[in-house]
N, C-alpha and C. Protein backbone atom coordinates (compact mmCIF):
# COMPACT_ATOMS: atom_id res chain seq x y z
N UNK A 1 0.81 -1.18 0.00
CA UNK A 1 0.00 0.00 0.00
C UNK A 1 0.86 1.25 0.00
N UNK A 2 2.03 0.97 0.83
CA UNK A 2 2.82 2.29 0.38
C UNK A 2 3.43 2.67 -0.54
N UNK A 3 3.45 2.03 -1.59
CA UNK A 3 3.78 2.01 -3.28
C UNK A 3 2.84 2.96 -3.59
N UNK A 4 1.15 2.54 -3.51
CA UNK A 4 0.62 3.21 -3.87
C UNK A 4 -0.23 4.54 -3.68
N UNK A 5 0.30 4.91 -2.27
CA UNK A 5 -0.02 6.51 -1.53
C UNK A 5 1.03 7.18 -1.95
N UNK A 6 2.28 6.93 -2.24
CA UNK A 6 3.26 7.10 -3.21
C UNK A 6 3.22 7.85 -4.07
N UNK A 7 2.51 6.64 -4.96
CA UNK A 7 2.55 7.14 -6.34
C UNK A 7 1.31 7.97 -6.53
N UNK A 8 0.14 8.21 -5.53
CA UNK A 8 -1.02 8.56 -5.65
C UNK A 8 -0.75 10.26 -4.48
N UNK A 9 0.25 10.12 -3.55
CA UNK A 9 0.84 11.58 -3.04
C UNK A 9 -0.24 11.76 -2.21
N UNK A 10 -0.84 10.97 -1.56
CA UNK A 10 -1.45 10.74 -0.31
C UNK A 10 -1.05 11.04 0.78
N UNK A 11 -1.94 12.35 1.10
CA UNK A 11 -1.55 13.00 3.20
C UNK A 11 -2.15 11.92 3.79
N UNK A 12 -1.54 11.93 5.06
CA UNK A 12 -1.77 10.98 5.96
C UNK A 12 -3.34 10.95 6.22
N UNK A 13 -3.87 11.46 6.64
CA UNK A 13 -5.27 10.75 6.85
C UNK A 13 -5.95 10.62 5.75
N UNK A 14 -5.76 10.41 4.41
CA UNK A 14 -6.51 9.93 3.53
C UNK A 14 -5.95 8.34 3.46
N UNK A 15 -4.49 8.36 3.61
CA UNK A 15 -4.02 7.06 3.67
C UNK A 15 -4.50 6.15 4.75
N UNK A 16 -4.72 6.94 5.83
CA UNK A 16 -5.52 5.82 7.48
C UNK A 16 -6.81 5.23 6.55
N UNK A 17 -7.64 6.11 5.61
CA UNK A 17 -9.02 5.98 5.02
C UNK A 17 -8.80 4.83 4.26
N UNK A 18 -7.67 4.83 3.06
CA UNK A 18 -7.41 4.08 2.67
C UNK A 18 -7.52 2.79 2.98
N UNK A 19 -6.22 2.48 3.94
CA UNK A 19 -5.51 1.17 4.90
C UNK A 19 -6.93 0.54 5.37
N UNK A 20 -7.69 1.34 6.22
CA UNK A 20 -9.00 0.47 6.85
C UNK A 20 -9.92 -0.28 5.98
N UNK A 21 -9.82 0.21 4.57
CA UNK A 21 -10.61 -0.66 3.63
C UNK A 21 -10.27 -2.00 3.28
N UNK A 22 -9.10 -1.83 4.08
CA UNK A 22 -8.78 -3.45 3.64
C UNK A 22 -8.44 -4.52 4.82
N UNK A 23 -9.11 -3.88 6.46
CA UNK A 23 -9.28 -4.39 7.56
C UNK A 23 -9.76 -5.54 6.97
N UNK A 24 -9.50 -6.52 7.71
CA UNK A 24 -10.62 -7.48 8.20
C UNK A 24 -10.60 -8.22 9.73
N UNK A 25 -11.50 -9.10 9.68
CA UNK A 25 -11.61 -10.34 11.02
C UNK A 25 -11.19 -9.10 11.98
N UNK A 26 -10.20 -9.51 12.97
CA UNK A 26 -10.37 -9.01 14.29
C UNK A 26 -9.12 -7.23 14.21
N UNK A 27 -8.69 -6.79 13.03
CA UNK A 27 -8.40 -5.54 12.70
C UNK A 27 -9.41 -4.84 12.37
N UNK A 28 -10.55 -4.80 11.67
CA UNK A 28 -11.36 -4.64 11.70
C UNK A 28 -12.77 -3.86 12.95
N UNK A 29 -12.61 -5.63 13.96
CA UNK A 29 -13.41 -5.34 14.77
C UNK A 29 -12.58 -4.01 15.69
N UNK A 30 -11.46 -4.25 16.04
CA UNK A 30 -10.73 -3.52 16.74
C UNK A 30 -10.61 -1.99 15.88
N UNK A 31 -10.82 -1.79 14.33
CA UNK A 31 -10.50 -0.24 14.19
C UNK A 31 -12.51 -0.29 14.53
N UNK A 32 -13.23 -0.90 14.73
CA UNK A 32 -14.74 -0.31 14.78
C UNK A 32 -14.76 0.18 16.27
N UNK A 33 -14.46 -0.78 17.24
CA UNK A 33 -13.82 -0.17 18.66
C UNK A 33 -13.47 1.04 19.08
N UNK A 34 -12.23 0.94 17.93
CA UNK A 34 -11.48 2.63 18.25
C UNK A 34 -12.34 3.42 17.75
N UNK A 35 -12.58 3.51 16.63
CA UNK A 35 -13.35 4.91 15.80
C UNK A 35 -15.03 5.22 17.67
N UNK A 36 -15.37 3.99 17.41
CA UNK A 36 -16.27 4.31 18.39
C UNK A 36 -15.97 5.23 19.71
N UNK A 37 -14.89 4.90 20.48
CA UNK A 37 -14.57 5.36 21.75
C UNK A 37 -13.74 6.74 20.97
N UNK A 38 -13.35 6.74 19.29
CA UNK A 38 -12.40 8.14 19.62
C UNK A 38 -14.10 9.19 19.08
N UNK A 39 -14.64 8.59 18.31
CA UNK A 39 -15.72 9.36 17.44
C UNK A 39 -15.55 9.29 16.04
N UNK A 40 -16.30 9.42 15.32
CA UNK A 40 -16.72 9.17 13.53
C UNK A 40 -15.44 9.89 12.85
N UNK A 41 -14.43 11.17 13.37
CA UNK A 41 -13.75 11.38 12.72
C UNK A 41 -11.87 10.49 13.01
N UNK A 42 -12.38 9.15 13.45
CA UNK A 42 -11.19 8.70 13.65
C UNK A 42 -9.86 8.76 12.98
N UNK A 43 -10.21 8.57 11.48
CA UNK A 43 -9.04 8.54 10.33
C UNK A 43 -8.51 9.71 10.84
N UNK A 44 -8.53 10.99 11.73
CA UNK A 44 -7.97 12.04 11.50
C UNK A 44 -6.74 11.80 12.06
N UNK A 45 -7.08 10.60 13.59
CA UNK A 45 -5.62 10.86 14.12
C UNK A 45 -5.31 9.45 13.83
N UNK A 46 -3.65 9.98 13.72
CA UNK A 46 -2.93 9.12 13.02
C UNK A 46 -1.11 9.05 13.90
C-alpha cells in the first residue's frame, strides 16, 4: 500500500481511510472499537 499513496501523493489521513478498507476479522473489529470510543472522525488521528 505504500507504493501506492506514493505514487497517488497521499496525506496521511486519507491514507488511514485508505488502509481500513482493507481491515478485516479481528483488525477490523478492533478499528470499529477505536473509531467508536475516539468518534466518527477517527481517520484524522494518526
Amino acid at each position: 500500500m505504500e507504493k501506492i499513496f506514493d505514487v497517488m501523493g497521499c496525506e496521511d489521513a486519507f491514507k488511514t481511510r485508505l488502509a481500513v478498507y482493507k481491515f478485516e476479522g479481528n483488525a477490523l473489529a478492533w478499528w470499529k472499537a477505536y473509531k467508536q470510543a475516539k468518534g466518527g472522525d477517527a481517520w484524522l488521528v494518526t
